[in-house]
C-alpha atoms as a PDB file:
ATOM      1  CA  UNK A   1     -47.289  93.291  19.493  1.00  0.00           C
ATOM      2  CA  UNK A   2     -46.374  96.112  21.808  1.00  0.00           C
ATOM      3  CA  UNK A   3     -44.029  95.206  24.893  1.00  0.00           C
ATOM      4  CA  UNK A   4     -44.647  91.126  24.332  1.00  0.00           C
ATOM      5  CA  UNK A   5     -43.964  89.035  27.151  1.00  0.00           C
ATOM      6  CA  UNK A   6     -41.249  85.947  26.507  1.00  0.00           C
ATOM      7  CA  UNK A   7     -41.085  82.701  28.799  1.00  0.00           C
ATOM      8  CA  UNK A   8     -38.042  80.577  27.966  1.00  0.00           C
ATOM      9  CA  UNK A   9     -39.395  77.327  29.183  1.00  0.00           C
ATOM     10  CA  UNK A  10     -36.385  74.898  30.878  1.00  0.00           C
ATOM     11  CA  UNK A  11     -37.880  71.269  31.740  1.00  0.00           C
ATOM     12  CA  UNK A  12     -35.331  69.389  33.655  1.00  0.00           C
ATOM     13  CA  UNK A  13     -34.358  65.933  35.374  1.00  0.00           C
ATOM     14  CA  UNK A  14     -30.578  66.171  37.205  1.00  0.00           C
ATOM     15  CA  UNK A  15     -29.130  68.749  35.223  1.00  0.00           C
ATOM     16  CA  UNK A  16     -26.539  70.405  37.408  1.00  0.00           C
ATOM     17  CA  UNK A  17     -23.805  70.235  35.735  1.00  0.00           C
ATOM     18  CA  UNK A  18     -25.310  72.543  32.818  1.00  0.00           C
ATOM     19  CA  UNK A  19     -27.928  74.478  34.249  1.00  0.00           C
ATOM     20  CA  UNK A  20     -26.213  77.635  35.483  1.00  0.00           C
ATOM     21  CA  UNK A  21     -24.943  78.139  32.213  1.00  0.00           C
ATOM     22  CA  UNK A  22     -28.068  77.725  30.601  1.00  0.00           C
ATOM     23  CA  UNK A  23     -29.925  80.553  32.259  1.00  0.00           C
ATOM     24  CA  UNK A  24     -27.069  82.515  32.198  1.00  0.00           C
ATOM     25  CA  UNK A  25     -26.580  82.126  28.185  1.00  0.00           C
ATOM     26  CA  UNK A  26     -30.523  82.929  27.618  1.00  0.00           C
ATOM     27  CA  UNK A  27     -30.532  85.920  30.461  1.00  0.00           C
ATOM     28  CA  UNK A  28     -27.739  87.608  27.957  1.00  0.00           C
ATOM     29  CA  UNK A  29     -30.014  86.520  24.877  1.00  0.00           C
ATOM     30  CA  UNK A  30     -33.278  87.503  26.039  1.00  0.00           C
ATOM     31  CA  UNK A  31     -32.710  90.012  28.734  1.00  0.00           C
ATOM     32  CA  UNK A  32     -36.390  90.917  28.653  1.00  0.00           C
ATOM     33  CA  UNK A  33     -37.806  87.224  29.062  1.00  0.00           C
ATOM     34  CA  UNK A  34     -38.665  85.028  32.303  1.00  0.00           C
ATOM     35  CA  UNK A  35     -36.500  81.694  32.384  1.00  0.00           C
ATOM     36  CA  UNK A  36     -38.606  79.232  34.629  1.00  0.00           C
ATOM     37  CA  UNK A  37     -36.969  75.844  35.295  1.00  0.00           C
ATOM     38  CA  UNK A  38     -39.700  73.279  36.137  1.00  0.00           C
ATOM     39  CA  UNK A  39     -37.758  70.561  38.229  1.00  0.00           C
ATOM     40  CA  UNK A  40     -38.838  66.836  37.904  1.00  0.00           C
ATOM     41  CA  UNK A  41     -37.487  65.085  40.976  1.00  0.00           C
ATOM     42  CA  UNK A  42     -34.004  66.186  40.228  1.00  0.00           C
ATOM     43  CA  UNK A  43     -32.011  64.726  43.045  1.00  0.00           C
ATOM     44  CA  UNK A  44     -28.254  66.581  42.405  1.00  0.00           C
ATOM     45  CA  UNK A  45     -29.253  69.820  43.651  1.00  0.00           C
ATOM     46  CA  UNK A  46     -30.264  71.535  40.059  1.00  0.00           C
ATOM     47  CA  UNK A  47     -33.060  73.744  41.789  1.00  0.00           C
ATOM     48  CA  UNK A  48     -30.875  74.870  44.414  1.00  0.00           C
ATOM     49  CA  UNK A  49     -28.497  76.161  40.973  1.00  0.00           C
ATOM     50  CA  UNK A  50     -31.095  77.181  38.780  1.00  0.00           C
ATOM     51  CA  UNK A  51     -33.007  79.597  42.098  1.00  0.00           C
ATOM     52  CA  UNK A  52     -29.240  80.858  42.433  1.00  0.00           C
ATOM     53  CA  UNK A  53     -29.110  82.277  38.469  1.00  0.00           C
ATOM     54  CA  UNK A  54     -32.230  83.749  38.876  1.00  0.00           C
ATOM     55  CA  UNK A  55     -34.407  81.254  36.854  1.00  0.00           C
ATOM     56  CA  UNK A  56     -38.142  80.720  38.244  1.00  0.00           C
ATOM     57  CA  UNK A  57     -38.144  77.586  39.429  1.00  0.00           C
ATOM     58  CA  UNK A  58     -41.735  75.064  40.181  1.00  0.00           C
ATOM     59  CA  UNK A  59     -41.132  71.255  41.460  1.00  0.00           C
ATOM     60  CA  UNK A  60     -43.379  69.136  39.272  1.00  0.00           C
ATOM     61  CA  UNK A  61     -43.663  65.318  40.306  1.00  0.00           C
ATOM     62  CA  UNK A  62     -45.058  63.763  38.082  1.00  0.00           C
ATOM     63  CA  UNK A  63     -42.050  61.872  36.551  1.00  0.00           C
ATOM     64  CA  UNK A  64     -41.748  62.598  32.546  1.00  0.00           C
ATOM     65  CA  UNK A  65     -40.893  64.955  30.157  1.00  0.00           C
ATOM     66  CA  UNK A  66     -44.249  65.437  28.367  1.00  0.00           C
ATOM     67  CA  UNK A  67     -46.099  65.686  31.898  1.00  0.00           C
ATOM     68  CA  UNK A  68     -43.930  68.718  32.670  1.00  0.00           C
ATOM     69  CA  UNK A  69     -44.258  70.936  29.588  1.00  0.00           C
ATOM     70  CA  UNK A  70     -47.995  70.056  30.244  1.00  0.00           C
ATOM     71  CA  UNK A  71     -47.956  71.954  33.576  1.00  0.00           C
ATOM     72  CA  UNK A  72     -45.524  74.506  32.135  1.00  0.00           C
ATOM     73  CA  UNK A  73     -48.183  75.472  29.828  1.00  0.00           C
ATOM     74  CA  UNK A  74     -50.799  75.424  31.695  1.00  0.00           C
ATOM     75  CA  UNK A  75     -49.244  77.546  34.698  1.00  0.00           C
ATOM     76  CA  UNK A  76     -47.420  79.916  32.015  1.00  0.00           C
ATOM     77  CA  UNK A  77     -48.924  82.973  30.408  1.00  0.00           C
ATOM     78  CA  UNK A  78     -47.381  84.682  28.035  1.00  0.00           C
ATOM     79  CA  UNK A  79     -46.974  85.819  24.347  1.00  0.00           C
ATOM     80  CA  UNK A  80     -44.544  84.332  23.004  1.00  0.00           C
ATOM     81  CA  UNK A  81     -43.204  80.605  24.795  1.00  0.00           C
ATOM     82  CA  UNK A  82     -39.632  79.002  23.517  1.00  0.00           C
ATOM     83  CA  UNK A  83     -38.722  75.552  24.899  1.00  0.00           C
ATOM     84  CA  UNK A  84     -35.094  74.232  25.114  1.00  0.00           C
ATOM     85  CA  UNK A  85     -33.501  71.464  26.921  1.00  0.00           C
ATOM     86  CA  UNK A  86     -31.035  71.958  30.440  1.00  0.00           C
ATOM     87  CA  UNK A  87     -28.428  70.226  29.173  1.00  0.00           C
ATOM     88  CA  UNK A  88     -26.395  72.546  27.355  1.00  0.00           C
ATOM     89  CA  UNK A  89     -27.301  71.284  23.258  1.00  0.00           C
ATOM     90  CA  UNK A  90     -28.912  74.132  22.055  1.00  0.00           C
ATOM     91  CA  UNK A  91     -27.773  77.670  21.266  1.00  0.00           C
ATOM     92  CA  UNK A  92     -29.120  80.821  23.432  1.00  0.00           C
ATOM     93  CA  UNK A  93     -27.691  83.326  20.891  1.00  0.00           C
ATOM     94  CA  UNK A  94     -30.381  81.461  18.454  1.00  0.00           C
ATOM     95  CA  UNK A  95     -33.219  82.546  20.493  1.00  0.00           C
ATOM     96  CA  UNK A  96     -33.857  85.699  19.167  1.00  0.00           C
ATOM     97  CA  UNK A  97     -33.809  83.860  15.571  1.00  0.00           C
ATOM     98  CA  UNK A  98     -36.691  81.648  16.852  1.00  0.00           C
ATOM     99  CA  UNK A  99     -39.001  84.161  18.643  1.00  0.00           C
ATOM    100  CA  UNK A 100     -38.987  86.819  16.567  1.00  0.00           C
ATOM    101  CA  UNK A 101     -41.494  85.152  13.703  1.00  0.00           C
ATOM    102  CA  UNK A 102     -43.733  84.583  16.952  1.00  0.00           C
ATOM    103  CA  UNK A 103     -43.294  88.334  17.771  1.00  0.00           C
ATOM    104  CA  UNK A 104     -43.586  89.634  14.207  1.00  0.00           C
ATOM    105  CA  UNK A 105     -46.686  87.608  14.166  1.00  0.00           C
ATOM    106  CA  UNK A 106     -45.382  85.360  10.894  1.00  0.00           C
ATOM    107  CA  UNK A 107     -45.553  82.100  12.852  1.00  0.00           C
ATOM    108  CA  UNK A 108     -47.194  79.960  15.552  1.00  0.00           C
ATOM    109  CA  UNK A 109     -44.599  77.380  15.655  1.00  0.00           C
ATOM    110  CA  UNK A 110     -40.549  77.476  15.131  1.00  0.00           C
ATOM    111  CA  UNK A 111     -38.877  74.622  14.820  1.00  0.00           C
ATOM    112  CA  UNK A 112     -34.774  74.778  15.785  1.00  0.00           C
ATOM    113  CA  UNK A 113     -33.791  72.649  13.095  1.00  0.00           C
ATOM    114  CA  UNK A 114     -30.213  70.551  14.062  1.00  0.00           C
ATOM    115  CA  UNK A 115     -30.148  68.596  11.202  1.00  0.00           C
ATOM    116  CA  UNK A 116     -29.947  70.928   8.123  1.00  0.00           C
ATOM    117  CA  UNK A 117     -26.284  72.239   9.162  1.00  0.00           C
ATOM    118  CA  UNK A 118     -24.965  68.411   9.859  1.00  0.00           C
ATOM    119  CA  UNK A 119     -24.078  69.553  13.180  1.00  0.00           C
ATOM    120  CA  UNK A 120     -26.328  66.973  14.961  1.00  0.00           C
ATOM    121  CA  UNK A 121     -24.717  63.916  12.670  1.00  0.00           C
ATOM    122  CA  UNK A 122     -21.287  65.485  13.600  1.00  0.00           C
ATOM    123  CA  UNK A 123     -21.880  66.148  17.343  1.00  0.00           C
ATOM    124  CA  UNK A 124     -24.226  63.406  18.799  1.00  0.00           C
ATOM    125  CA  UNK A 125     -22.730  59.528  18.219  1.00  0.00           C
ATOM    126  CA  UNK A 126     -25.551  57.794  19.966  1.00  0.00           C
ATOM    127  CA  UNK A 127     -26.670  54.973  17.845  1.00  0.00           C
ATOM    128  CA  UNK A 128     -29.767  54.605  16.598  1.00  0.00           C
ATOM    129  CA  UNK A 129     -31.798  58.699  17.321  1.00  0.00           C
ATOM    130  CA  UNK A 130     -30.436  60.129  13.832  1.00  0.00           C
ATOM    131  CA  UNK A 131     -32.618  56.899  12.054  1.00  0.00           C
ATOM    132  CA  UNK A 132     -35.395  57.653  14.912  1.00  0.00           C
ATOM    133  CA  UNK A 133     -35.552  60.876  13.856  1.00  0.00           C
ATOM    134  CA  UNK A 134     -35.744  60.164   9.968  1.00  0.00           C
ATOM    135  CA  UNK A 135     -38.327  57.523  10.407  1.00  0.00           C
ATOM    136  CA  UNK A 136     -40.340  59.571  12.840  1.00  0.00           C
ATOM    137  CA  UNK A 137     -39.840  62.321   9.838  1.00  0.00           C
ATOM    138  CA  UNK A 138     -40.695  60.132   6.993  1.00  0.00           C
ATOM    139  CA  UNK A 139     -43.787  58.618   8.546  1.00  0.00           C
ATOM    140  CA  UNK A 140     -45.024  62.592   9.449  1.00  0.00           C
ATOM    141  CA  UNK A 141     -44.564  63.441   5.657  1.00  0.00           C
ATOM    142  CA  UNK A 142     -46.777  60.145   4.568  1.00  0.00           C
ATOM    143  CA  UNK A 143     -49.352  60.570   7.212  1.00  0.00           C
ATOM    144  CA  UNK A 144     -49.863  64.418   6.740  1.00  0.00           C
ATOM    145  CA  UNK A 145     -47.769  66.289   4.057  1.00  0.00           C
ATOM    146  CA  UNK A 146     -45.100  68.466   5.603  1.00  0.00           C
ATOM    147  CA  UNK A 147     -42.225  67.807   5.375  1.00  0.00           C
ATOM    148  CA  UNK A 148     -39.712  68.275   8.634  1.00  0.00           C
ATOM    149  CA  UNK A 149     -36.475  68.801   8.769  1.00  0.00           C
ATOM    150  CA  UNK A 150     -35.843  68.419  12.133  1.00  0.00           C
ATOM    151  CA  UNK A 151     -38.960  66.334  14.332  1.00  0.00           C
ATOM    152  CA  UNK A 152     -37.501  65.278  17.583  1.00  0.00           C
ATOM    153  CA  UNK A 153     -35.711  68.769  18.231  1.00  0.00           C
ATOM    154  CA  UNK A 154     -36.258  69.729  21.803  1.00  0.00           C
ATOM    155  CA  UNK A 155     -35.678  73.897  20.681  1.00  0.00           C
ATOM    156  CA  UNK A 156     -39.159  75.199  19.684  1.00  0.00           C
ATOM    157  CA  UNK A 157     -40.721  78.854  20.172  1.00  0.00           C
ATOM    158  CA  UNK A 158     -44.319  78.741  20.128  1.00  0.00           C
ATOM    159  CA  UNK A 159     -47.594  81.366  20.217  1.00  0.00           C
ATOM    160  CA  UNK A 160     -49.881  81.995  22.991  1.00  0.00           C
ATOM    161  CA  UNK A 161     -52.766  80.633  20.786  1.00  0.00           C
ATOM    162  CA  UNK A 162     -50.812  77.480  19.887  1.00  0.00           C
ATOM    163  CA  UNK A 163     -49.858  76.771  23.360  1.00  0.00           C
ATOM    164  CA  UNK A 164     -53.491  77.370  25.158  1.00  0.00           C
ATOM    165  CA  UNK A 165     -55.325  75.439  22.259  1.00  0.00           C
ATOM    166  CA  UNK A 166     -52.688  72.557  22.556  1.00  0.00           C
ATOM    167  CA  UNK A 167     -54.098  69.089  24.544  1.00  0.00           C
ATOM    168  CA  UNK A 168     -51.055  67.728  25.765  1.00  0.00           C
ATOM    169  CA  UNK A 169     -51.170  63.937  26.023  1.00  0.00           C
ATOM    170  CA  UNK A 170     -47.688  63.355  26.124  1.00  0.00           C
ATOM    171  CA  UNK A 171     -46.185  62.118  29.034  1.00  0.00           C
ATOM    172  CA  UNK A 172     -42.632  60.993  28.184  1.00  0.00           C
ATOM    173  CA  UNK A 173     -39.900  62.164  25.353  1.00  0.00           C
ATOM    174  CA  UNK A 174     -43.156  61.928  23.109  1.00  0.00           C
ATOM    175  CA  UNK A 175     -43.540  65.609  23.710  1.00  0.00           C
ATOM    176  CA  UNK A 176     -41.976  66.694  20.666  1.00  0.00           C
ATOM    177  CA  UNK A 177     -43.334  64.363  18.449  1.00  0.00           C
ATOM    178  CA  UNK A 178     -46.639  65.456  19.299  1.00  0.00           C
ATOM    179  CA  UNK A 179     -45.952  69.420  18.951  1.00  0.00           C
ATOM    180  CA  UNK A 180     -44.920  68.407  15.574  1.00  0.00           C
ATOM    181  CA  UNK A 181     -47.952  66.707  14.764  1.00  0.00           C
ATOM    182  CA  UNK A 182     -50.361  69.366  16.246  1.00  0.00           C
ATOM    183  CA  UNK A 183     -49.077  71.588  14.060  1.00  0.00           C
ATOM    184  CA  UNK A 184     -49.314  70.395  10.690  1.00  0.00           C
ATOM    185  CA  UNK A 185     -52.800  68.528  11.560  1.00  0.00           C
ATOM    186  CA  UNK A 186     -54.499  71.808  12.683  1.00  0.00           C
ATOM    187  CA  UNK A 187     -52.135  74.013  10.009  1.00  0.00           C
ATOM    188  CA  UNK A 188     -50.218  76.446  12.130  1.00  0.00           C
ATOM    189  CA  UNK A 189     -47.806  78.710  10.195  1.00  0.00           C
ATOM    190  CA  UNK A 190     -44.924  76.533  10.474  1.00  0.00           C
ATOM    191  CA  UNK A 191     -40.959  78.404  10.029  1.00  0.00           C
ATOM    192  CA  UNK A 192     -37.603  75.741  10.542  1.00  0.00           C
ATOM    193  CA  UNK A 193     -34.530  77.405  11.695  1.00  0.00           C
ATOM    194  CA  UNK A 194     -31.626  76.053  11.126  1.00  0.00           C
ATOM    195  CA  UNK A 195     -29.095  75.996  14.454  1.00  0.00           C
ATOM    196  CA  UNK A 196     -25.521  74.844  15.468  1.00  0.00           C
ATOM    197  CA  UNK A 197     -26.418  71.640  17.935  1.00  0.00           C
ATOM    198  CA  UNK A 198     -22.862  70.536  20.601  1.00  0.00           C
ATOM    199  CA  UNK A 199     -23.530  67.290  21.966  1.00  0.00           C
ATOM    200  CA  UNK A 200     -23.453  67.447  25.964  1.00  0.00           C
ATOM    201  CA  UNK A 201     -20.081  67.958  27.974  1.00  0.00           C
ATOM    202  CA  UNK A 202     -18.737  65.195  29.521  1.00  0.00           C
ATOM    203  CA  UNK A 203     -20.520  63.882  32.673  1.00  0.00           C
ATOM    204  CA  UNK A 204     -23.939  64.647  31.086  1.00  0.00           C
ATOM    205  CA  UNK A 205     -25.876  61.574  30.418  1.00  0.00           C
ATOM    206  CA  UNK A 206     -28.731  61.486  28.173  1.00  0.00           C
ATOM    207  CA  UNK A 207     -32.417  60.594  30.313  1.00  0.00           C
ATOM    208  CA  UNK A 208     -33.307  59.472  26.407  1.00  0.00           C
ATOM    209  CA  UNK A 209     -33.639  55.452  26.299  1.00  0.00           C
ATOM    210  CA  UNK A 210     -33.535  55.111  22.434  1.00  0.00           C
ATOM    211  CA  UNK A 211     -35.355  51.579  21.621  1.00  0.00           C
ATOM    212  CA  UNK A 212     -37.825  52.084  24.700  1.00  0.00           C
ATOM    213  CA  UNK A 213     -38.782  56.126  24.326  1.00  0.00           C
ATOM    214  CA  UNK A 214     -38.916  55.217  20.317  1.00  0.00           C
ATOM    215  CA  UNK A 215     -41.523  52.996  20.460  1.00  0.00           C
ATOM    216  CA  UNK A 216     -43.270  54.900  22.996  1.00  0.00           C
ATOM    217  CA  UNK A 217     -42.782  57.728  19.962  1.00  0.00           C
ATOM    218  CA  UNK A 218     -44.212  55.204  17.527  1.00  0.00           C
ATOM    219  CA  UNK A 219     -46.975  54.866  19.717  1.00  0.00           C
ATOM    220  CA  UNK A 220     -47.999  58.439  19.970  1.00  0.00           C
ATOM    221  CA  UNK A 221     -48.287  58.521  15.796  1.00  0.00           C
ATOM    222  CA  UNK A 222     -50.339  55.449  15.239  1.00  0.00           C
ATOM    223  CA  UNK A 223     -52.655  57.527  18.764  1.00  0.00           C
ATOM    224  CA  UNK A 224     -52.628  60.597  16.842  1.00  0.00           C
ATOM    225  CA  UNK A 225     -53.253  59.302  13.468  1.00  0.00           C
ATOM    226  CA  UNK A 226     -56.229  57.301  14.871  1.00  0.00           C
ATOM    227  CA  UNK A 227     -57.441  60.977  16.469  1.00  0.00           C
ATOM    228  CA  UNK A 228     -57.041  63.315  13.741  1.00  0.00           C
ATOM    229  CA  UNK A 229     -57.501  61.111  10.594  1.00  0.00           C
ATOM    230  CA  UNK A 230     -59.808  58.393  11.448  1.00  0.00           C
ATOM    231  CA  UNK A 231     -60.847  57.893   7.786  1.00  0.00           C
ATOM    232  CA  UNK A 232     -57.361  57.284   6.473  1.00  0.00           C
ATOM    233  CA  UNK A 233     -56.493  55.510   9.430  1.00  0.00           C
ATOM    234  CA  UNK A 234     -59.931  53.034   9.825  1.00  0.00           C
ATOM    235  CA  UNK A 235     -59.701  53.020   5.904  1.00  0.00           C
ATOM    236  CA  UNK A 236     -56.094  50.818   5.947  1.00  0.00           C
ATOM    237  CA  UNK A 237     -57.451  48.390   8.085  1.00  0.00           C
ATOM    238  CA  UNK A 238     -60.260  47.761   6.365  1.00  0.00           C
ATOM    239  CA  UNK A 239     -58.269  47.445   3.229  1.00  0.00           C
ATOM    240  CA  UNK A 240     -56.293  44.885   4.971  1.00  0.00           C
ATOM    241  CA  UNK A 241     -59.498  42.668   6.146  1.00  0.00           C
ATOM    242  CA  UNK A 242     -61.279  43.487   2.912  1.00  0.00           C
ATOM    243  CA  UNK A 243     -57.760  41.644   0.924  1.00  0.00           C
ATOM    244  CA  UNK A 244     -57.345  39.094   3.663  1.00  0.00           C
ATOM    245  CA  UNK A 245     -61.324  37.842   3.075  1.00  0.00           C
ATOM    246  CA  UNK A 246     -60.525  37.953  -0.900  1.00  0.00           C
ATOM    247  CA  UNK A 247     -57.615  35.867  -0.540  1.00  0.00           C
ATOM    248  CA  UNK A 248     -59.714  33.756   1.583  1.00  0.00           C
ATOM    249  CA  UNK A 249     -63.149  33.290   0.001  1.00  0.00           C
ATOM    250  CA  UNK A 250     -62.293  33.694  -3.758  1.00  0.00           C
ATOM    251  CA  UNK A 251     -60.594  29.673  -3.467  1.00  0.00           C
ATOM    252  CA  UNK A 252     -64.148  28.718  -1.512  1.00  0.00           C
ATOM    253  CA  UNK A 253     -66.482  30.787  -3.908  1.00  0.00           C
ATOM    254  CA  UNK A 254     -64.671  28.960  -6.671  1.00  0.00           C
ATOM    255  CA  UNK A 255     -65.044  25.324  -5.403  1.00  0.00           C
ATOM    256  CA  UNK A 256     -68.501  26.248  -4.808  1.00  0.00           C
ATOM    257  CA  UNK A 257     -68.945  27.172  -8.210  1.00  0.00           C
ATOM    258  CA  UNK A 258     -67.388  23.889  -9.747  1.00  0.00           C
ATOM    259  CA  UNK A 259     -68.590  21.478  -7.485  1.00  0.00           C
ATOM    260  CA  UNK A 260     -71.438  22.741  -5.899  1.00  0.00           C
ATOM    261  CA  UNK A 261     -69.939  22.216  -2.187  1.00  0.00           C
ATOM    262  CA  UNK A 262     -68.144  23.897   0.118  1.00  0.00           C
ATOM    263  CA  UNK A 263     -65.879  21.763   1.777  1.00  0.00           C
ATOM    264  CA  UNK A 264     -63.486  24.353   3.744  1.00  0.00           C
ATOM    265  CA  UNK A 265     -66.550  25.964   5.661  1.00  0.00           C
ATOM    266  CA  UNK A 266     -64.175  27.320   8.274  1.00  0.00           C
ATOM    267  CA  UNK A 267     -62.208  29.225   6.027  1.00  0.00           C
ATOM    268  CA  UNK A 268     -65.507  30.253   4.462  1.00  0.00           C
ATOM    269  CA  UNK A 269     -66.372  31.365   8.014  1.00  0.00           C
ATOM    270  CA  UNK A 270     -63.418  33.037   8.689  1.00  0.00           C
ATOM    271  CA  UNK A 271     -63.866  34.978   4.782  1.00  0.00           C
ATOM    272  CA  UNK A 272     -67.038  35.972   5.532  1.00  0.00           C
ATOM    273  CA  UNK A 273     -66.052  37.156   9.006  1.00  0.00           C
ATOM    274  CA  UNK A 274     -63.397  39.584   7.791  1.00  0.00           C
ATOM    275  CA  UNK A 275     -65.658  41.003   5.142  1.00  0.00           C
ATOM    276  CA  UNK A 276     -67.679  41.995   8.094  1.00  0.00           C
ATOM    277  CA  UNK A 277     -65.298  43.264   9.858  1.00  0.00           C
ATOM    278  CA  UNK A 278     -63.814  45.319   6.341  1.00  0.00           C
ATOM    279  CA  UNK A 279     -67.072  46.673   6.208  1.00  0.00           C
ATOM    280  CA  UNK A 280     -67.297  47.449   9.958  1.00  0.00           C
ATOM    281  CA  UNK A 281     -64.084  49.766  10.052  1.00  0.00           C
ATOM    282  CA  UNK A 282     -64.778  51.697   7.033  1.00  0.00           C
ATOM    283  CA  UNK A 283     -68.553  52.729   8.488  1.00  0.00           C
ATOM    284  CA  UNK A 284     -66.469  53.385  11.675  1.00  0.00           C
ATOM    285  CA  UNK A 285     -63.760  55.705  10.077  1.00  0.00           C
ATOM    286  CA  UNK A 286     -66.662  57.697   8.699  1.00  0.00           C
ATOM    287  CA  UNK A 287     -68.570  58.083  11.704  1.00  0.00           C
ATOM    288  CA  UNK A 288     -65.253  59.192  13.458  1.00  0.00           C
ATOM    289  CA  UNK A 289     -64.698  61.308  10.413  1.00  0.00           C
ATOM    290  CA  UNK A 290     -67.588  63.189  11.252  1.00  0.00           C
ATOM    291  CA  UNK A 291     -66.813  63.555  14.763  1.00  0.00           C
ATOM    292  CA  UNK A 292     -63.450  65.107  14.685  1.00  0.00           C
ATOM    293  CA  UNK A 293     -64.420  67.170  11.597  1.00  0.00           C
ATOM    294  CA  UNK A 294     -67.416  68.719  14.704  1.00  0.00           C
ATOM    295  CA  UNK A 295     -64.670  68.777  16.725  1.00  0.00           C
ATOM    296  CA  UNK A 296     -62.420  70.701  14.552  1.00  0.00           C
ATOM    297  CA  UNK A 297     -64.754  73.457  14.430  1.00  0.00           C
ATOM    298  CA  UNK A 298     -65.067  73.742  18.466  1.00  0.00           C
ATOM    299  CA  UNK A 299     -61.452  74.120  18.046  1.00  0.00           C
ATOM    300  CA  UNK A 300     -61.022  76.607  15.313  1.00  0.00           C
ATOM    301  CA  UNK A 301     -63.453  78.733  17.479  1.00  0.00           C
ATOM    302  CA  UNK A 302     -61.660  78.418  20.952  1.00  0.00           C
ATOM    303  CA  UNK A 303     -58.179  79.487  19.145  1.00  0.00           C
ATOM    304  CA  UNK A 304     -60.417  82.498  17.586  1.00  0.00           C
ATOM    305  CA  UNK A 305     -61.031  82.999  21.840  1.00  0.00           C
ATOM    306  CA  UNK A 306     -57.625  82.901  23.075  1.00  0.00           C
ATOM    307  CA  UNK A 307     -56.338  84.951  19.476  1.00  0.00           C
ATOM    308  CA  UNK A 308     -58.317  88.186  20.116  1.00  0.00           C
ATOM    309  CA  UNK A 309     -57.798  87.841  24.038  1.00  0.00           C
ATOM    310  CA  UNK A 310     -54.377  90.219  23.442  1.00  0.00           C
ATOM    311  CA  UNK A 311     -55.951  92.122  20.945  1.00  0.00           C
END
């Protein structure tokens, strides 16, 4: 890729106690890139900061993490994209680390892994996002094979391919969660860097609510699951009422075998009801099945689009 272009992509929400260093740190990393801050109603004056270190800097008001990496990607062209967080957690001398697979053309998606090293148990004492994390992991391995070692990292570099075929629907801390997803479910070229993670200085606060923004996270799976595997997904439930209307009717089919009566004919209602409704979501699992497989192929030819567009 001759003379690529690099956007270091800074999402923020009252980060001016950090910010100046930030785009100072990744200026010195990645002279040649274009740091653009996208402000979300920050009310402590971190556009005035980030305008005064010479980041680019758009107001977007839609209130949410997810909804403003949407617009960053959407307003953003460029080669080669790497996200990170205001608040002073992630490395700039990593960032040549992460965007050079992009710019070598070996990867569509690099993940700054902070859990490898141990520096994320070490640094970050909040209870409960170190067993988010591993749950959100171990239910990404189940549901689709690969095997993270890092999901909810905010520190990603991604391709302009990935980026311009990617349908946010994110609009909260889900962001990540869904990056992660996309990419295993339509098989990017996946690499995990390990990186050294600090925890924020003092007088940053987290805008992470762990038991509310982790279900929200939970959420976005069973959504996604439902979207890209509808067979899997339509299959388990109708396992479930197929079991349920066993458990159910084998007692009444028996009596009615014995004694020639059916004396619980609600529960023999209720058996036959779930049988339906077995047989209901596995036709429907298929029928999606077919549907996203079409739509899968749309896909595959759009990112064919957007790959030869630099070419």
């Amino acid at each position: 890729m001759s003379n690529p272009t690099i956007a270091v992509l800074v999402p923020c929400y009252n980060e001016a106690l950090t910010i100046a260093k930030v785009i100072d740190d990744f200026h010195t990393s990645l002279p040649e890139a274009t740091v653009y801050v996208y402000d979300n109603n920050s009310s402590d004056g971190t556009s005035e900061i980030a305008l005064a270190h010479g980041a680019v800097v758009v107001a977007e008001p839609r209130q949410g993490k997810g909804n403003v990496v949407r617009q960053m990607l959407r307003d953003i062209d460029a080669d080669c994209y790497l996200m990170v967080d205001g608040d002073d957690t992630y490395p700039a001398e990593a960032a040549p680390a992460l965007v050079a697979p992009i710019l070598n053309g070996t990867a569509d998606h690099v993940v700054g892994d902070r859990l490898s090293n141990g520096t994320y148990g070490e640094e970050n004492k909040r209870a409960g996002h170190a067993f988010g994390n591993d749950l959100v992991r171990w239910l990404i391995k189940r549901l689709y094979g690969f095997d993270y070692n890092d999901v909810m990292t905010g520190y990603r570099a991604m391709s302009r391919a990935f980026v311009k075929t990617l349908p946010v629907l994110s609009e909260g801390f889900q962001i990540e969660t869904e990056l992660s997803i996309h990419a295993v479910d339509k098989r990017w070229r996946i690499v995990q860097i390990p990186i050294e993670y600090r925890d924020r200085p003092e007088g940053s606060v987290s805008k992470l609510d762990t038991i509310p923004d982790g279900i929200r996270v939970l959420r976005m799976i069973a959504s996604l699951a439902k979207d890209y595997k509808p067979l899997p997904f339509f299959g388990i439930l109708s396992f479930v009422s197929l079991a349920f209307c066993l458990l159910l009717g084998i007692p009444v089919i028996t009596e009615f075998h014995v004694t020639g009566m059916v004396p619980r004919f609600p529960t023999a209602i209720l058996a036959l009801g779930l049988g339906i409704l077995a047989v209901l979501f596995f036709v429907s699992g298929l029928i999606l099945d077919t549907v996203v497989k079409g739509n899968r192929r749309q896909w595959e030819l759009e990112v064919m689009r957007v790959w030869n567009e630099r070419r």
